[in-house]
N, C-alpha and C. Protein backbone atom coordinates (compact mmCIF):
# COMPACT_ATOMS: atom_id res chain seq x y z
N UNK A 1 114.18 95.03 97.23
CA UNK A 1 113.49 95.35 95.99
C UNK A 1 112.02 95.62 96.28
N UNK A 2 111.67 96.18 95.30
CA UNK A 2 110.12 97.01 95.65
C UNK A 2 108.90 96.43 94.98
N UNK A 3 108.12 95.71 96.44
CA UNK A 3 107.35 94.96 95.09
C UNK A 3 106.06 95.26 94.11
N UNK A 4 105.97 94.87 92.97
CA UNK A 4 105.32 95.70 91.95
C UNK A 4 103.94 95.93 92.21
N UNK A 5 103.56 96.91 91.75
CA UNK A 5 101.71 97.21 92.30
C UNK A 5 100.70 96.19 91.39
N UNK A 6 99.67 96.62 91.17
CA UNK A 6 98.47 95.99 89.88
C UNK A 6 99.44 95.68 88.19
N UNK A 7 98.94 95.15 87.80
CA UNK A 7 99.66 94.31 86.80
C UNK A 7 99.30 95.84 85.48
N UNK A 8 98.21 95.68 85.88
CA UNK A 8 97.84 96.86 84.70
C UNK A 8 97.51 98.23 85.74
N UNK A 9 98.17 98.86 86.14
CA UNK A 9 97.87 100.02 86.75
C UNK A 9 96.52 101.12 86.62
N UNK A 10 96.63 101.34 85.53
CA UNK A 10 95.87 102.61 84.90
C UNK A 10 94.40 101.29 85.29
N UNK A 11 94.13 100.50 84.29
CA UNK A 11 92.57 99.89 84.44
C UNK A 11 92.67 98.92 85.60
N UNK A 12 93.65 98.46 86.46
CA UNK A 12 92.75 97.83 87.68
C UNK A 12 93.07 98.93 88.81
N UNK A 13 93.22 99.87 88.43
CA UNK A 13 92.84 100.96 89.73
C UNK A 13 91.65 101.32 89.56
N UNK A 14 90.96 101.57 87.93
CA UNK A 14 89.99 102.18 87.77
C UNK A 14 88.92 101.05 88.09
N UNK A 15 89.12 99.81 88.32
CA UNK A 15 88.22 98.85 88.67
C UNK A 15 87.76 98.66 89.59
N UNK A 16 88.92 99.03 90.22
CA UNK A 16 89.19 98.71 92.42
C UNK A 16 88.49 100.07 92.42
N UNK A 17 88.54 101.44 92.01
CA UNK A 17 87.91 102.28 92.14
C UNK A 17 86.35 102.65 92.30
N UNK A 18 85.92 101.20 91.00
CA UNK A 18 84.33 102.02 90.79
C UNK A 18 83.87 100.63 92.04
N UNK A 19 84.65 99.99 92.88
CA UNK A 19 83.88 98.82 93.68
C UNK A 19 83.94 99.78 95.19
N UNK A 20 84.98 100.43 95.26
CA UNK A 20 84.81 101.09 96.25
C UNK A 20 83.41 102.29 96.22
N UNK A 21 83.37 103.02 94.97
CA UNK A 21 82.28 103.94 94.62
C UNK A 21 81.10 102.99 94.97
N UNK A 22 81.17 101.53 94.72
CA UNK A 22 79.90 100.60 94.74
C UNK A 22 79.45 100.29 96.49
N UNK A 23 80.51 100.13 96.69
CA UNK A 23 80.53 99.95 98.49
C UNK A 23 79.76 100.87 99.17
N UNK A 24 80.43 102.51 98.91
CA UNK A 24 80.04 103.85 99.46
C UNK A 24 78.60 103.66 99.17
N UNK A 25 78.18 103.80 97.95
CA UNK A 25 76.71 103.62 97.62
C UNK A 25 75.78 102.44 98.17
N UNK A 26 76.18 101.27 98.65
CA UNK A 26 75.08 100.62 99.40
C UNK A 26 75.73 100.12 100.45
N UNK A 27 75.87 100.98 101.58
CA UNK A 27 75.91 100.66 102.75
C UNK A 27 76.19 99.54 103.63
N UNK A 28 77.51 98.92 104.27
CA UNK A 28 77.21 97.72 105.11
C UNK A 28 76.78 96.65 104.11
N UNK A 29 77.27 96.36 103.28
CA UNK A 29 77.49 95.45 102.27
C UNK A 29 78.28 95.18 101.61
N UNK A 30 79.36 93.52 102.10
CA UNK A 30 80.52 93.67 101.82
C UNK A 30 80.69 93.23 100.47
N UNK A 31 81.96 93.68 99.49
CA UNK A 31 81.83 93.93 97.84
C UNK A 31 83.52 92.49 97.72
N UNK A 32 83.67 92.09 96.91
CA UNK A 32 84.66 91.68 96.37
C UNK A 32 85.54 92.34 95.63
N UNK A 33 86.62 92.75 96.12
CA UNK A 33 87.27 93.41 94.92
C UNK A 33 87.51 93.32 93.81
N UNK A 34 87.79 93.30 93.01
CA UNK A 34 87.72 92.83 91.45
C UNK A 34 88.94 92.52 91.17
N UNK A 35 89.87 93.17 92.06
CA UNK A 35 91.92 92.62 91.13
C UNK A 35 92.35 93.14 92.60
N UNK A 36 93.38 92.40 92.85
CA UNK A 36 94.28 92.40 94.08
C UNK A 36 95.44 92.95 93.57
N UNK A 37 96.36 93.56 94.09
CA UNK A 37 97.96 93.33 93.45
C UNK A 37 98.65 92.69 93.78
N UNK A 38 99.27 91.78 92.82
CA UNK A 38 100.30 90.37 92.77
C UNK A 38 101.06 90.34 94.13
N UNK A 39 101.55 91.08 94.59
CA UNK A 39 102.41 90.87 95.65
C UNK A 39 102.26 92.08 96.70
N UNK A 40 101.27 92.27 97.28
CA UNK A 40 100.94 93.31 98.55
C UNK A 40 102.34 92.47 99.31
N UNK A 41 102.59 94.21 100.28
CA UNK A 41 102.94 93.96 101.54
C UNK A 41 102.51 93.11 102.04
N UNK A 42 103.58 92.23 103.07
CA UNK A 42 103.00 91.12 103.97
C UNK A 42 102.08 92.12 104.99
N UNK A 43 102.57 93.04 105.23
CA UNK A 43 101.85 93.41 106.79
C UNK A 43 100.44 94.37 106.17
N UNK A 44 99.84 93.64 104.91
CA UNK A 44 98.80 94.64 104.67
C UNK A 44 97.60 93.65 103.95
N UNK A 45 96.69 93.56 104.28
CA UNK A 45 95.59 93.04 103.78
C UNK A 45 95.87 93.42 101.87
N UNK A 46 95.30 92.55 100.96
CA UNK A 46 95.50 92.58 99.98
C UNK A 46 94.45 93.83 98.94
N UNK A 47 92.98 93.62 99.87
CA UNK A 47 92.17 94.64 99.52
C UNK A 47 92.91 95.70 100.21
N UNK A 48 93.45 96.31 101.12
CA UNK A 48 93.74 97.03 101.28
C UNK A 48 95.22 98.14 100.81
N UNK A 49 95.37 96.92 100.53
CA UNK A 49 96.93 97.62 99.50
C UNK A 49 96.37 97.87 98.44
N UNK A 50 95.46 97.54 97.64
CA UNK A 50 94.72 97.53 96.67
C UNK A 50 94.35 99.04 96.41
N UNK A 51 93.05 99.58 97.49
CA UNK A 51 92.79 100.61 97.60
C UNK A 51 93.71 101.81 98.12
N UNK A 52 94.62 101.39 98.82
CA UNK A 52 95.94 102.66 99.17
C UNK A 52 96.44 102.71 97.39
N UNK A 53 96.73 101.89 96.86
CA UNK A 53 96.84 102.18 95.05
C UNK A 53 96.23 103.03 94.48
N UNK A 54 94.93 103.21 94.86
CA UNK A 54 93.99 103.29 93.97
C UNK A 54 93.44 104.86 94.77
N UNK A 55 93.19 105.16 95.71
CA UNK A 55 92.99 106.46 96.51
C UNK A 55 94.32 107.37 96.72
N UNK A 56 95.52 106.81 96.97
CA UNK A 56 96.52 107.78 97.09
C UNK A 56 97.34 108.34 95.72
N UNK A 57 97.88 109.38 96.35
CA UNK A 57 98.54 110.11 94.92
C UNK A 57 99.27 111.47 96.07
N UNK A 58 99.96 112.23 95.31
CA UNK A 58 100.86 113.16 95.94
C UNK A 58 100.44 114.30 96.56
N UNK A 59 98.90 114.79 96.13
CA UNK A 59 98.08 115.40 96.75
C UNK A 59 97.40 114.88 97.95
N UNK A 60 97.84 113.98 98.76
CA UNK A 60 97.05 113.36 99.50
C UNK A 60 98.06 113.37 100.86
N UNK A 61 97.66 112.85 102.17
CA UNK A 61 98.35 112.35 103.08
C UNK A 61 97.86 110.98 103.80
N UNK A 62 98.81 110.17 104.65
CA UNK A 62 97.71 109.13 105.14
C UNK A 62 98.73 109.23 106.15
N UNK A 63 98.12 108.51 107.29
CA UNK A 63 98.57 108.72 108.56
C UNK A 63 98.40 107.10 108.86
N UNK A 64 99.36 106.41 109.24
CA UNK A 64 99.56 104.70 109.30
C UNK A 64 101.21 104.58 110.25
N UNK A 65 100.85 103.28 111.19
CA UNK A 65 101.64 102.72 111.35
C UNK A 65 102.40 101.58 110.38
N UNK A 66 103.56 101.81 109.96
CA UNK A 66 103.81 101.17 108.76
C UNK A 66 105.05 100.80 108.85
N UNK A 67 105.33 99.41 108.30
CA UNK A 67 107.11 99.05 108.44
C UNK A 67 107.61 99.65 107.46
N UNK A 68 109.10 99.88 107.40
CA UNK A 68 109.53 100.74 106.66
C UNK A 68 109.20 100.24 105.17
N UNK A 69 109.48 99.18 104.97
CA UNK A 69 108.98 98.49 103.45
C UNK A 69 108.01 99.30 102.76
N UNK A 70 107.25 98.90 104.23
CA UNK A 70 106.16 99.05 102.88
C UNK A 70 105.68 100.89 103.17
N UNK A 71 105.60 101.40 103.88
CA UNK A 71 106.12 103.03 103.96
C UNK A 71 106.78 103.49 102.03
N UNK A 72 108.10 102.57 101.83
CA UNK A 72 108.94 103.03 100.93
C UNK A 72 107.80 102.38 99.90
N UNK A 73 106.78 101.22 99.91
CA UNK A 73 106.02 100.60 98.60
C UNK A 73 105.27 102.00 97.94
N UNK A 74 103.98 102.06 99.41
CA UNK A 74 103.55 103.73 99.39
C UNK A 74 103.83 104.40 98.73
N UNK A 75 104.87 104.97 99.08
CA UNK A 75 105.51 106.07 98.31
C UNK A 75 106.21 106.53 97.26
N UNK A 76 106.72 104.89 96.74
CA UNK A 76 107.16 104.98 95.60
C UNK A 76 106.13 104.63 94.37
N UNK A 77 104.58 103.98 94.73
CA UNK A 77 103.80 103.69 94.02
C UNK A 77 102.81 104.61 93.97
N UNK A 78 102.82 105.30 95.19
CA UNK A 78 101.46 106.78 95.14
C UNK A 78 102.23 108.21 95.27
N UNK A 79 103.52 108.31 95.62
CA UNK A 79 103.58 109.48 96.17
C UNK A 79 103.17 110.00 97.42
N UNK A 80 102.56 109.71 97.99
CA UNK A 80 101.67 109.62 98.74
C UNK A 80 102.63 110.43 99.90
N UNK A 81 102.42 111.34 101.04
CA UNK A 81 102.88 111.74 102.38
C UNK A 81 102.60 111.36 103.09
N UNK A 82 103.59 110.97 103.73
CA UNK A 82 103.24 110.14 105.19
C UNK A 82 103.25 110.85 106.58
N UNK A 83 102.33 110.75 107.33
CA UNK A 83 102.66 111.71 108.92
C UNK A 83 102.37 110.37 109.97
N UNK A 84 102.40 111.24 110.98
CA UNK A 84 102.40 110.47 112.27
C UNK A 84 101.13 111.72 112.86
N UNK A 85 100.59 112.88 112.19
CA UNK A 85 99.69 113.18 112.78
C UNK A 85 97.97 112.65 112.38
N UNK A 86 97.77 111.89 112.75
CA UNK A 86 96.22 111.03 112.11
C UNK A 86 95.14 112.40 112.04
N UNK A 87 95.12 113.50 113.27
CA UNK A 87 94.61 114.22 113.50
C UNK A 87 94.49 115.40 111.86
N UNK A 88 95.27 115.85 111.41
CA UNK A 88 95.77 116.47 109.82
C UNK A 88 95.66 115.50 108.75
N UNK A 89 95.35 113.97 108.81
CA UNK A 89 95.48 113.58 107.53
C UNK A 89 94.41 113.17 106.77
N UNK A 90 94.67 113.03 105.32
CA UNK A 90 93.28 113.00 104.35
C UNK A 90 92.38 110.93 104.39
N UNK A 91 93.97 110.44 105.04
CA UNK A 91 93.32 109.07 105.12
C UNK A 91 94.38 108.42 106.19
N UNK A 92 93.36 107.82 107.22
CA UNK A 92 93.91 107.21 108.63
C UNK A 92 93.55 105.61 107.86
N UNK A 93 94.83 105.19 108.06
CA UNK A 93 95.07 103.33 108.35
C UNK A 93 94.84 102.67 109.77
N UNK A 94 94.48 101.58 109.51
CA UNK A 94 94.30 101.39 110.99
C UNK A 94 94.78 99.91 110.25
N UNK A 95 95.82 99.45 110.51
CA UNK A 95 96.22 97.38 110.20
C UNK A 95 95.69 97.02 111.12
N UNK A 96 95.28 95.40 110.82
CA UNK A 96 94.92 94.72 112.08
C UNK A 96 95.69 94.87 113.40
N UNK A 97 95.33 94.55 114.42
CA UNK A 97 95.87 94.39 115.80
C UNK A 97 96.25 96.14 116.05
N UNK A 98 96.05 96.91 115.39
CA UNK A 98 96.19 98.12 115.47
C UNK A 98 95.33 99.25 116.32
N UNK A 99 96.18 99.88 117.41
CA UNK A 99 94.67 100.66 117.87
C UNK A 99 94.02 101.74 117.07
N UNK A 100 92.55 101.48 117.63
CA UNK A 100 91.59 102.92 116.69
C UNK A 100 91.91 103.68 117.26
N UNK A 101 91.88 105.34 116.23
CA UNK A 101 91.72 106.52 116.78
C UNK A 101 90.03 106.74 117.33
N UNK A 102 91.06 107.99 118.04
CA UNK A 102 89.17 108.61 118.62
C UNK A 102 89.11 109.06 117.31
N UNK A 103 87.52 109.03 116.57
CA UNK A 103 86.65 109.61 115.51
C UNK A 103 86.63 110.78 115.52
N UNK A 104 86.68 111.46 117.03
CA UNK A 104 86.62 112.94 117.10
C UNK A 104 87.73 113.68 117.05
N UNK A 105 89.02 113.08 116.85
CA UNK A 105 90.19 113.43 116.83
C UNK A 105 90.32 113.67 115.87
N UNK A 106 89.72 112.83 114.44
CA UNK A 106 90.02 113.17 113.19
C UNK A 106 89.36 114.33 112.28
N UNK A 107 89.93 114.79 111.05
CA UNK A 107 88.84 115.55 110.28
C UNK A 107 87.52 115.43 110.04
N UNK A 108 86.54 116.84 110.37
CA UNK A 108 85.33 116.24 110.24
C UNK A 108 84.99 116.91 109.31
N UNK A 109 85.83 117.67 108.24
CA UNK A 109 85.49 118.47 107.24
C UNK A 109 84.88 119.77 108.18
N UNK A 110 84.57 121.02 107.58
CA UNK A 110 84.32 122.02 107.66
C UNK A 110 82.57 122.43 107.33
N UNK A 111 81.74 123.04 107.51
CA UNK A 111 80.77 123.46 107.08
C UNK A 111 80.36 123.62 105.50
N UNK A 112 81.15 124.59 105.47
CA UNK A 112 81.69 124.77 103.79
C UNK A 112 81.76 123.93 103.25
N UNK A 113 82.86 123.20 103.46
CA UNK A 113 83.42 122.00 103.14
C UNK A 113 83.40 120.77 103.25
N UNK A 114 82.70 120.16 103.39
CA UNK A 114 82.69 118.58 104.72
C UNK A 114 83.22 117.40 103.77
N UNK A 115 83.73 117.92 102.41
CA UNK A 115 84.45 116.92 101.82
C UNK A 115 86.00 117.18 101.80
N UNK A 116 86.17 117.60 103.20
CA UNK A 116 87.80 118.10 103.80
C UNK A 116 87.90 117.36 104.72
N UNK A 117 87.31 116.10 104.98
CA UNK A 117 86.95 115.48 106.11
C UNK A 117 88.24 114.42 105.87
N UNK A 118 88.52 113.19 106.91
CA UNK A 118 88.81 112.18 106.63
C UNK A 118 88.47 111.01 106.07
N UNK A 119 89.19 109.73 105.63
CA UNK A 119 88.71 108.73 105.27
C UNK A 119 89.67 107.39 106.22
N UNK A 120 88.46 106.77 107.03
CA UNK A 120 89.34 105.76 108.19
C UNK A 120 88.99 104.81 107.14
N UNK A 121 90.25 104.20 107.14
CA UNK A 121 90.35 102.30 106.50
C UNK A 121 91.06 101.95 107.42
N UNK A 122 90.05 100.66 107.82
CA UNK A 122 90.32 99.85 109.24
C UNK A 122 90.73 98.68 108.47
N UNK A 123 91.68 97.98 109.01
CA UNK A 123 91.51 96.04 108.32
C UNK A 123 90.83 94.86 109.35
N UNK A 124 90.07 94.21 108.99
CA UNK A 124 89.41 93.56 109.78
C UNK A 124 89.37 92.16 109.49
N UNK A 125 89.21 91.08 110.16
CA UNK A 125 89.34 89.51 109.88
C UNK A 125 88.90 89.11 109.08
N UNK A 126 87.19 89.80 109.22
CA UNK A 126 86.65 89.39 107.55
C UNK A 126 85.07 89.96 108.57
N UNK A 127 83.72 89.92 107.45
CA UNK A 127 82.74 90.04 107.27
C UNK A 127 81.61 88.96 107.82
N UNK A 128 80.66 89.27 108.89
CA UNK A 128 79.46 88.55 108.69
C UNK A 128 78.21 88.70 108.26
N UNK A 129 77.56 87.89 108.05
CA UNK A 129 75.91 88.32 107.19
C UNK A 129 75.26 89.37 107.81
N UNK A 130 75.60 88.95 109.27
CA UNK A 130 74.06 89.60 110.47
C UNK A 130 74.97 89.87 111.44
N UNK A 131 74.67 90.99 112.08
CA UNK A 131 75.18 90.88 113.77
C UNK A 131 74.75 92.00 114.16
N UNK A 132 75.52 92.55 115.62
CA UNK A 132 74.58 93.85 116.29
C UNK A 132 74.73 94.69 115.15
N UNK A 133 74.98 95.27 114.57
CA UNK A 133 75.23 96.75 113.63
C UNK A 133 73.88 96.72 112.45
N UNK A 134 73.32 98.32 113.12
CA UNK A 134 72.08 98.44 111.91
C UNK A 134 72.75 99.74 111.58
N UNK A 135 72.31 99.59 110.08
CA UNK A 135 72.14 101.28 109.53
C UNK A 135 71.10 101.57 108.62
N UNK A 136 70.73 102.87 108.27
CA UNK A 136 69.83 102.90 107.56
C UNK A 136 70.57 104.40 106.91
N UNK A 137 70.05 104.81 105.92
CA UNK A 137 69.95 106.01 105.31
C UNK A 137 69.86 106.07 103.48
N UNK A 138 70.97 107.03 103.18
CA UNK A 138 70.55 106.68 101.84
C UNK A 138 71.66 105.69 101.41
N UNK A 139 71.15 104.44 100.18
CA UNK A 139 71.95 103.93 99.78
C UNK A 139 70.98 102.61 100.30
N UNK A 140 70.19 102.59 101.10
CA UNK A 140 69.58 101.51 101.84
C UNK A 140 68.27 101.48 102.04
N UNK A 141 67.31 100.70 101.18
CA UNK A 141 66.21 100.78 101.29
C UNK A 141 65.70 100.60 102.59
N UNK A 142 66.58 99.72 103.14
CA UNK A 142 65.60 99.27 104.71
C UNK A 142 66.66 98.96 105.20
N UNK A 143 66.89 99.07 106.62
CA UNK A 143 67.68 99.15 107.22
C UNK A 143 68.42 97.55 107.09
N UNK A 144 69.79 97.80 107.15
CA UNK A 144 70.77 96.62 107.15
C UNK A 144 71.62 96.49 108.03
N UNK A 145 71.56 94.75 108.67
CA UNK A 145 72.24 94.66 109.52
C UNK A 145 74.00 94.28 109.02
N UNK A 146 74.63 94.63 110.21
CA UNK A 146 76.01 93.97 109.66
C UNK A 146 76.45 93.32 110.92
N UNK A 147 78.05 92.60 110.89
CA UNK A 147 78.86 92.33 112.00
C UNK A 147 79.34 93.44 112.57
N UNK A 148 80.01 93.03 114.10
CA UNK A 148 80.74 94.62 114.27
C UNK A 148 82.14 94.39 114.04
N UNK A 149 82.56 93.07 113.19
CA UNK A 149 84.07 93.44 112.28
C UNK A 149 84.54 92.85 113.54
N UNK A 150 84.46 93.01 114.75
CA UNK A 150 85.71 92.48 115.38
C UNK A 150 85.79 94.03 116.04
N UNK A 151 84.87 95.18 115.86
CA UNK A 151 85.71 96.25 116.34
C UNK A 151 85.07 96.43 117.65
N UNK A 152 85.32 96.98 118.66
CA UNK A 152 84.85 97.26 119.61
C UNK A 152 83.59 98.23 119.89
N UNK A 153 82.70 97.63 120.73
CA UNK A 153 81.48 98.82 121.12
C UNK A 153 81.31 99.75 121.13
N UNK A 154 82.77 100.02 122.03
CA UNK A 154 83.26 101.73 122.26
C UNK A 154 83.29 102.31 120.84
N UNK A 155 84.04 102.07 119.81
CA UNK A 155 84.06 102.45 118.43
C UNK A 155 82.50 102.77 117.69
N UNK A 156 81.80 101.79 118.07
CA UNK A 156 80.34 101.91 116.82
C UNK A 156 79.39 102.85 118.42
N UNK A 157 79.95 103.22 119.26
CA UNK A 157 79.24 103.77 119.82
C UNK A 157 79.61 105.32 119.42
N UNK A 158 80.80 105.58 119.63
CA UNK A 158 81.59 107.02 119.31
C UNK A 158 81.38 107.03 117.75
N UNK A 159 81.16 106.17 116.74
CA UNK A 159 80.43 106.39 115.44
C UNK A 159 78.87 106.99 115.34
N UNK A 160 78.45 106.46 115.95
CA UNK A 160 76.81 106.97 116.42
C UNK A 160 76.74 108.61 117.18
N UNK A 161 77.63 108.60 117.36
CA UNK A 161 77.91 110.15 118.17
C UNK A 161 78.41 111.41 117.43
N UNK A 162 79.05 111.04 116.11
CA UNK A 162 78.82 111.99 115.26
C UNK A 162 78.59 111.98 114.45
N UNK A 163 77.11 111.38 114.20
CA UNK A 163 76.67 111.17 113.13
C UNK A 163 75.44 112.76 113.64
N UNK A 164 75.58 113.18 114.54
CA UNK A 164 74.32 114.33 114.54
C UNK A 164 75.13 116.03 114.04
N UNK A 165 76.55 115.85 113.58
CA UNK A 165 77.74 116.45 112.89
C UNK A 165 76.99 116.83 111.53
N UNK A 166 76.28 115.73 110.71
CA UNK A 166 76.39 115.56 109.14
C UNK A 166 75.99 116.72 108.92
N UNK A 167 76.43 117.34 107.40
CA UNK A 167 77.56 116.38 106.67
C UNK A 167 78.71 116.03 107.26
N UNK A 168 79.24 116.51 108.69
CA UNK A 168 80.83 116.55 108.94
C UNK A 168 80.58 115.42 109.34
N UNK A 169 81.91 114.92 109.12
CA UNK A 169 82.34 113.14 109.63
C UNK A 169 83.46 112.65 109.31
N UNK A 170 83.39 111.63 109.03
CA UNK A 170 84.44 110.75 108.91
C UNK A 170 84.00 109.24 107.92
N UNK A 171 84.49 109.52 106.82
CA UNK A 171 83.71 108.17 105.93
C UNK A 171 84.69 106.61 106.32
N UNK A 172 84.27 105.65 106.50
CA UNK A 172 84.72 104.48 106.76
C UNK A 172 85.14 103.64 106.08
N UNK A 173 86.08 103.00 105.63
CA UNK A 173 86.26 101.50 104.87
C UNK A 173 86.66 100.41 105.70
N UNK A 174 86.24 99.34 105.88
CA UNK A 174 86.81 98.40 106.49
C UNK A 174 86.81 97.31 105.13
N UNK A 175 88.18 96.85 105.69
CA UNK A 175 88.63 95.82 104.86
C UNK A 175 89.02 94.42 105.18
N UNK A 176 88.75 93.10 104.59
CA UNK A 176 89.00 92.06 104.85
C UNK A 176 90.25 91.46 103.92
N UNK A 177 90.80 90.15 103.70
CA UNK A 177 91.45 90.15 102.57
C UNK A 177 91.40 90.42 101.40
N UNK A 178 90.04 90.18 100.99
CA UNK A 178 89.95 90.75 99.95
C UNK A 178 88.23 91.04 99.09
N UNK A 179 88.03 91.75 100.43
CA UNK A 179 86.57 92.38 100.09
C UNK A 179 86.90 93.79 101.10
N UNK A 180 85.89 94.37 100.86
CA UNK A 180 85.95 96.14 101.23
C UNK A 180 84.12 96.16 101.76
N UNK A 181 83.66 96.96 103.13
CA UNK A 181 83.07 97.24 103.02
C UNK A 181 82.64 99.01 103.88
N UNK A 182 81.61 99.55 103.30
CA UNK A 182 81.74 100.68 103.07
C UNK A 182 81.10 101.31 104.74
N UNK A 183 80.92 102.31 105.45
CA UNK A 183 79.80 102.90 106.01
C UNK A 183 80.47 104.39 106.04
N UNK A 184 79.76 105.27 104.85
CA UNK A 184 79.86 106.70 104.63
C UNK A 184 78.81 107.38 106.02
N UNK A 185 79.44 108.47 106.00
CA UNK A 185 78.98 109.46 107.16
C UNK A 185 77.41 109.78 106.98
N UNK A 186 76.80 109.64 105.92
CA UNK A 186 75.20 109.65 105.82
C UNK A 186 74.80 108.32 106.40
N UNK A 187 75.18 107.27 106.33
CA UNK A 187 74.65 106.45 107.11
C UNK A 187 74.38 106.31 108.27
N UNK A 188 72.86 105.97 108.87
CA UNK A 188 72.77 106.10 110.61
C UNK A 188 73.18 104.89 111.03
N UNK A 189 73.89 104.83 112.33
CA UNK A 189 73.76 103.67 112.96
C UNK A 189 72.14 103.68 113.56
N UNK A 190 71.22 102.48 113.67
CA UNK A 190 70.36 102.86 114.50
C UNK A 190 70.41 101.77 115.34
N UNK A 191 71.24 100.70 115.31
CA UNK A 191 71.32 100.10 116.34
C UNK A 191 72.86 99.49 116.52
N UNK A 192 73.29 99.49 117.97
CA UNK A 192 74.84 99.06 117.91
C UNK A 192 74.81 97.93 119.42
């Protein structure tokens, strides 16, 4: 049996929605989600099932390693297309213990276009106050530090590497159980 999404669909998507819009807008500052859904996949962070709700729909693709369950939750709750090419899709999953893609592998949007790009949602253990990771740009009065999540060097280094792309990129979510935090492609790393 398929288990049920947000209790109220229509208004706690639109809730989980404007926290993610809140995330994007201030940078490296992790947000609380506002409503979880009752019964996420086991193999999925709760913010993060949250936002696959709330971002996918039938116009979309996401590219995830996924047990079949919850593959069939997906799809029967967003519509959503599923590939195995991360390289073509509109949103790359990354679950814990999961390897990252190369950044440069993915969509970096087009000239024209650079909102043809991808969107990586990573899941991560959780959030710290301070650690190596600075950014600055807009959204951030003064530069803010973060943790590096647990992700590897190599990663926030190959992030810093196409950031001289913008607008093309790759916008970021990393997720904890149940907070989200943001680093959009305008943001600089300036220190990793």
């Amino acid at each position: 049996m398929l288990q049920p999404q947000f209790d109220n669909p229509v208004h706690d998507a639109q809730q989980v929605f404007r926290c993610l819009l809140a995330a994007m807008a201030e940078p490296l500052l992790p947000r609380a989600l506002p409503v979880l859904p009752p019964e996420p996949p086991a193999d999925l962070h709760p913010a993060t099932a949250a936002a696959l709700l709330t971002l996918l729909d039938g116009d979309v693709s996401l590219a995830a390693d996924l047990v079949p369950a919850t593959a069939d939750w997906l799809r029967f709750h967003t519509g959503v297309r599923l590939t195995d090419r991360p390289e073509e899709a509109d949103f790359v999953l990354v679950r814990r213990g999961c390897a990252l893609p190369s950044l440069a592998s993915l969509r970096q949007g087009e000239p024209a276009y650079p909102d043809r790009s991808a969107t990586l949602l990573v899941e991560v253990a959780g959030f710290a106050a301070r650690g190596p990771i600075e950014g600055s740009g807009p959204g951030l009065a003064r530069p803010r530090r973060s943790s590096d999540c647990g992700l590897p060097r190599e990663f926030w280094l190959a992030r810093q590497q196409v950031e001289a792309r913008f607008p093309l990129g790759v916008d970021l979510l990393l997720f904890s159980a149940g907070e989200v935090m943001a680093l959009p492609r305008s943001t600089r790393l300036t220190e990793v």
